[in-house]
Protein backbone atom coordinates (compact mmCIF):
# COMPACT_ATOMS: atom_id res chain seq x y z
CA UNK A 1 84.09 -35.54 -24.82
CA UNK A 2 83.29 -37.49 -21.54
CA UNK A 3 82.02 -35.25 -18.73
CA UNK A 4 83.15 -35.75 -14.86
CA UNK A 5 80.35 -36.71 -12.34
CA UNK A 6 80.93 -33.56 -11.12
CA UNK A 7 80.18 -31.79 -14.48
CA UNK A 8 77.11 -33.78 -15.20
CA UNK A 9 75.83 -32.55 -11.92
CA UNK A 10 76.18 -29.47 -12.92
CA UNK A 11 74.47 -29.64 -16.30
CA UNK A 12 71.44 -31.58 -15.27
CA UNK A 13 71.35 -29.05 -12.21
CA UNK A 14 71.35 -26.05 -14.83
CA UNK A 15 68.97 -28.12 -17.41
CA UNK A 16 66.79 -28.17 -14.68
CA UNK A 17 66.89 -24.87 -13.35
CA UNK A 18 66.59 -23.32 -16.99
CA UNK A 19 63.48 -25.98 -17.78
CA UNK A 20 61.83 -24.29 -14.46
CA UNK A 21 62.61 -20.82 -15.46
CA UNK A 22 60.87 -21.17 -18.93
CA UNK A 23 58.08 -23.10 -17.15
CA UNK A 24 57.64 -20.82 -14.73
CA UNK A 25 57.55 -17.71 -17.13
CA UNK A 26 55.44 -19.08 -20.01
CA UNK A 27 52.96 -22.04 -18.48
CA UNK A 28 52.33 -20.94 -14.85
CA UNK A 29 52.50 -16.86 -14.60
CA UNK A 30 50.55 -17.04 -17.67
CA UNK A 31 48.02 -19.19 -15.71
CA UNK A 32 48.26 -17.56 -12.10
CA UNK A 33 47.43 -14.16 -13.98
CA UNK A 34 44.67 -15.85 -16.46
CA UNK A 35 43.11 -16.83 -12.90
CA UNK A 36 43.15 -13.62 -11.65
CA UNK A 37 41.98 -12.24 -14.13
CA UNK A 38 38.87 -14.53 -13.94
CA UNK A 39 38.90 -13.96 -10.40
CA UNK A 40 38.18 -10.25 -11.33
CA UNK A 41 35.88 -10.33 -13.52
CA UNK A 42 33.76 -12.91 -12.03
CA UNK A 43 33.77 -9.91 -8.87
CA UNK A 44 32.86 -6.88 -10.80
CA UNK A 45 30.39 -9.01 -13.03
CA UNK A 46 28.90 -9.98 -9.93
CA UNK A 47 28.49 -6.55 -9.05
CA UNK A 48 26.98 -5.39 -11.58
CA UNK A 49 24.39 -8.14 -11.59
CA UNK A 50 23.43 -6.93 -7.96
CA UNK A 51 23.28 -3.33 -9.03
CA UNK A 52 21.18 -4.49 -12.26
CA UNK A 53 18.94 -6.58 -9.75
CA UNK A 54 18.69 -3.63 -7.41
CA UNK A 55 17.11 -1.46 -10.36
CA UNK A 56 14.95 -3.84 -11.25
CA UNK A 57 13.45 -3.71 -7.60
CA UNK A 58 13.89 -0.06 -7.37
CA UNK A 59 11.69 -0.17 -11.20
CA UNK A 60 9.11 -2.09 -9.66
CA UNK A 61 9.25 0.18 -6.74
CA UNK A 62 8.70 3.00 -8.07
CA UNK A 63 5.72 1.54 -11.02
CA UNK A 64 4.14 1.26 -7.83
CA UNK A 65 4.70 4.70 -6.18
CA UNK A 66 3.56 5.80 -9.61
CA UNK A 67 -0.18 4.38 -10.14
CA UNK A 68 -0.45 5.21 -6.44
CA UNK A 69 -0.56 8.41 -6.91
CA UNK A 70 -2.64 8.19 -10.35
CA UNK A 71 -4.99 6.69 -8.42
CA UNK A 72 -4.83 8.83 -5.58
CA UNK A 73 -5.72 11.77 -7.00
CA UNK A 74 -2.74 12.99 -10.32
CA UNK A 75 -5.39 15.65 -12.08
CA UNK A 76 -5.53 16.58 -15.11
CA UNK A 77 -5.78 20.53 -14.03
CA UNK A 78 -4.47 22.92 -11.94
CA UNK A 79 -7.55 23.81 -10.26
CA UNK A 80 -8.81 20.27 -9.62
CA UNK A 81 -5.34 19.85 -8.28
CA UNK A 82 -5.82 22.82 -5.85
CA UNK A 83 -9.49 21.89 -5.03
CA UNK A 84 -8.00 18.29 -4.18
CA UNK A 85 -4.72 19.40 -1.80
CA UNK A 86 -6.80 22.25 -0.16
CA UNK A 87 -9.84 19.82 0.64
CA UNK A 88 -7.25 17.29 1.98
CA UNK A 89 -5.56 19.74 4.00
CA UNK A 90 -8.62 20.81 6.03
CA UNK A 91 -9.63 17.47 6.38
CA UNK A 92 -6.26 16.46 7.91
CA UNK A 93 -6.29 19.54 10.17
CA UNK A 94 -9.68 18.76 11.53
CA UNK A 95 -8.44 15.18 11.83
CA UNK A 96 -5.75 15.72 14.12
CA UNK A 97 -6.30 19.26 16.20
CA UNK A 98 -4.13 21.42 13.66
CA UNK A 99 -5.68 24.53 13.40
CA UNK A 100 -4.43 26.10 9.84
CA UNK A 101 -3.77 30.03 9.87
CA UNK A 102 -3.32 29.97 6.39
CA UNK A 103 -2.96 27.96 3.15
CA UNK A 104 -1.48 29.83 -0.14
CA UNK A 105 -1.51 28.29 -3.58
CA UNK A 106 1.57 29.31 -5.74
CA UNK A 107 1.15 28.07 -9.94
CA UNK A 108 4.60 26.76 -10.95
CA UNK A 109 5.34 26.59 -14.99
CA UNK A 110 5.92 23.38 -15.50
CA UNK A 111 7.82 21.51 -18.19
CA UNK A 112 6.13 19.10 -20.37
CA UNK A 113 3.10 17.45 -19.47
CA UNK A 114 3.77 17.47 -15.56
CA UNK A 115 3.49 20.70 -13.73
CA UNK A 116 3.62 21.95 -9.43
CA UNK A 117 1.48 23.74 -7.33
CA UNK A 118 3.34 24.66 -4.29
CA UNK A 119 1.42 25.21 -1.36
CA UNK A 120 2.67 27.43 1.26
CA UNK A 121 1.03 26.36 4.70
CA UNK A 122 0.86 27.70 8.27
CA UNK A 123 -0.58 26.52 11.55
CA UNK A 124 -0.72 25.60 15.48
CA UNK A 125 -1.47 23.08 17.43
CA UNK A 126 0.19 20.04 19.69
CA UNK A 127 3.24 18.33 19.18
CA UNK A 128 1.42 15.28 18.69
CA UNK A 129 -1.61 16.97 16.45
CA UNK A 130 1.02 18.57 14.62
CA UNK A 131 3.12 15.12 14.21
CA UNK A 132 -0.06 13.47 13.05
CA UNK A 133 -1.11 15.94 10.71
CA UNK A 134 3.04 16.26 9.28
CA UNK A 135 2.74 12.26 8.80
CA UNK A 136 -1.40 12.18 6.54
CA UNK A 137 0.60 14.46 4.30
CA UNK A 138 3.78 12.93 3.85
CA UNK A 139 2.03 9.79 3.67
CA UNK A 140 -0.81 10.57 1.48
CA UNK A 141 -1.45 8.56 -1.88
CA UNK A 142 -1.98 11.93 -3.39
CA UNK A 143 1.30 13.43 -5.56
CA UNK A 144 2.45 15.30 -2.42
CA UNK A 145 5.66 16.55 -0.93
CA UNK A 146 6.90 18.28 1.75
CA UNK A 147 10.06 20.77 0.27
CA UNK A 148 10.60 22.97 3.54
CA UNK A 149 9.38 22.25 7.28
CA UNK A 150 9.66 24.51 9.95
CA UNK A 151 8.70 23.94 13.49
CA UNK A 152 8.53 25.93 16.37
CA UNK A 153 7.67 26.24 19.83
CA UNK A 154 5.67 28.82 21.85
CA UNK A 155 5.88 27.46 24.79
CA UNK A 156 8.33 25.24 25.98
CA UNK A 157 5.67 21.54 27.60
CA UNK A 158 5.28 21.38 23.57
CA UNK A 159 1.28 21.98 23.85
CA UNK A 160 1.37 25.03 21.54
CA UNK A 161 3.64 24.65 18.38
CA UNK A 162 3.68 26.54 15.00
CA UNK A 163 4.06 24.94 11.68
CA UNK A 164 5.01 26.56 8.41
CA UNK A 165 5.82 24.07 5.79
CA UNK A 166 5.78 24.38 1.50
CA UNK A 167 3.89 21.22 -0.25
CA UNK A 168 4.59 20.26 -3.47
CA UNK A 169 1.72 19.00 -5.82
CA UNK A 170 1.93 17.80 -9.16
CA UNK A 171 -0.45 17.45 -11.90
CA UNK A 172 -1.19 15.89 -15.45
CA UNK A 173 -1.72 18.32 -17.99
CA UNK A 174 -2.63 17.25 -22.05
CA UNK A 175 -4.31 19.43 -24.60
CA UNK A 176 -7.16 16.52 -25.69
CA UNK A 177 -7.31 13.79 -23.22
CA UNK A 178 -7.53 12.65 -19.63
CA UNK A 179 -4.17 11.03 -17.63
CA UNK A 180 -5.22 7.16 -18.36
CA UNK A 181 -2.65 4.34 -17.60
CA UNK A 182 -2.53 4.43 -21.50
CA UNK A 183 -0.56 7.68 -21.87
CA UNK A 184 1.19 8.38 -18.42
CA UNK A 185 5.09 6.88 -18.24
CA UNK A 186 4.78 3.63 -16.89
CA UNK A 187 7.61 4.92 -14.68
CA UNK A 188 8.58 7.87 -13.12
CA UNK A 189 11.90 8.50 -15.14
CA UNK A 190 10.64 7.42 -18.35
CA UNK A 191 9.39 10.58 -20.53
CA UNK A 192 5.71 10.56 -21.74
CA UNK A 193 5.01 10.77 -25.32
């Protein structure tokens, strides 16, 4: 059987079409999605080395925070605890002008080995005494926190403002020993044994 010019045309056209139709399906969608593929998981394993790198900072971080405040004063007992804030309270109101109206230690149970004192604080004094006095405690190296702030005015230049504010304070408790670096977490979401 002899084929026409005309019919060879059309076979090698149709060999050729069909060749690039099974090409297309199994060499180069398989490769175009294989790439993408890559191209995905190179992303999200990217991100996830940045988020991995960003808790080993925030780890470090917070190690820090940590033996700053067991070396600026985590006690071992409530009452050294509450001699410590209340001492450092005065201080920082004679520091800066505040004049404190009153200063009431509350006794949270803890759980574990790490237990609160609130401390539920009143007082007068400037706007810029008071700002002072707001920033020695939040930025004490003592285990402090401010958990409620309220501010207000008695007269309107700003000269003669009233504070009430509730300070958190933690402390260290064990039945036989002191806090060491030994036996306090080396970080602050690791559990002590």
């Amino acid at each position: 059987m002899v084929l026409s010019k005309r019919e060879r045309v059309i076979v090698f056209v149709t060999i050729a079409v069909l060749a690039t139709l099974v090409i297309d399906r199994y060499a180069v969608n398989p490769f175009l999605d294989a790439r993408s593929q890559v191209h995905w998981d190179y992303q999200r394993l990217v991100g996830e080395m940045a988020q991995t790198g960003s808790l080993f900072d925030r780890r470090k971080l917070m190690q820090r925070k940590w033996q700053d405040m067991v070396d600026g004063g985590l006690q071992n007992d409530a009452s050294k605890t509450e001699s410590k804030v209340l001492h450092a309270l005065r201080d920082w109101s004679e520091k800066h002008g505040v004049t404190l109206a009153s200063v009431k230690p509350d006794h949270i149970d803890g759980e574990g080995k790490l237990h609160e004192i609130t401390f539920l604080v009143t007082g007068t004094g400037s706007m810029s005494a008071l700002g002072e006095f707001l920033w020695q405690v939040e930025a004490t190296s003592m285990p402090l926190r401010i958990k409620e702030l309220q501010i207000g005015s008695r007269r309107e230049d700003g000269n003669d403002m009233s504070v009430q504010l509730r300070i958190s304070a933690i402390y260290f408790t064990t039945q036989t020993d002191t806090p060491t670096n030994e036996n306090l977490p080396s970080s602050p979401g690791e559990k002590v044994q």
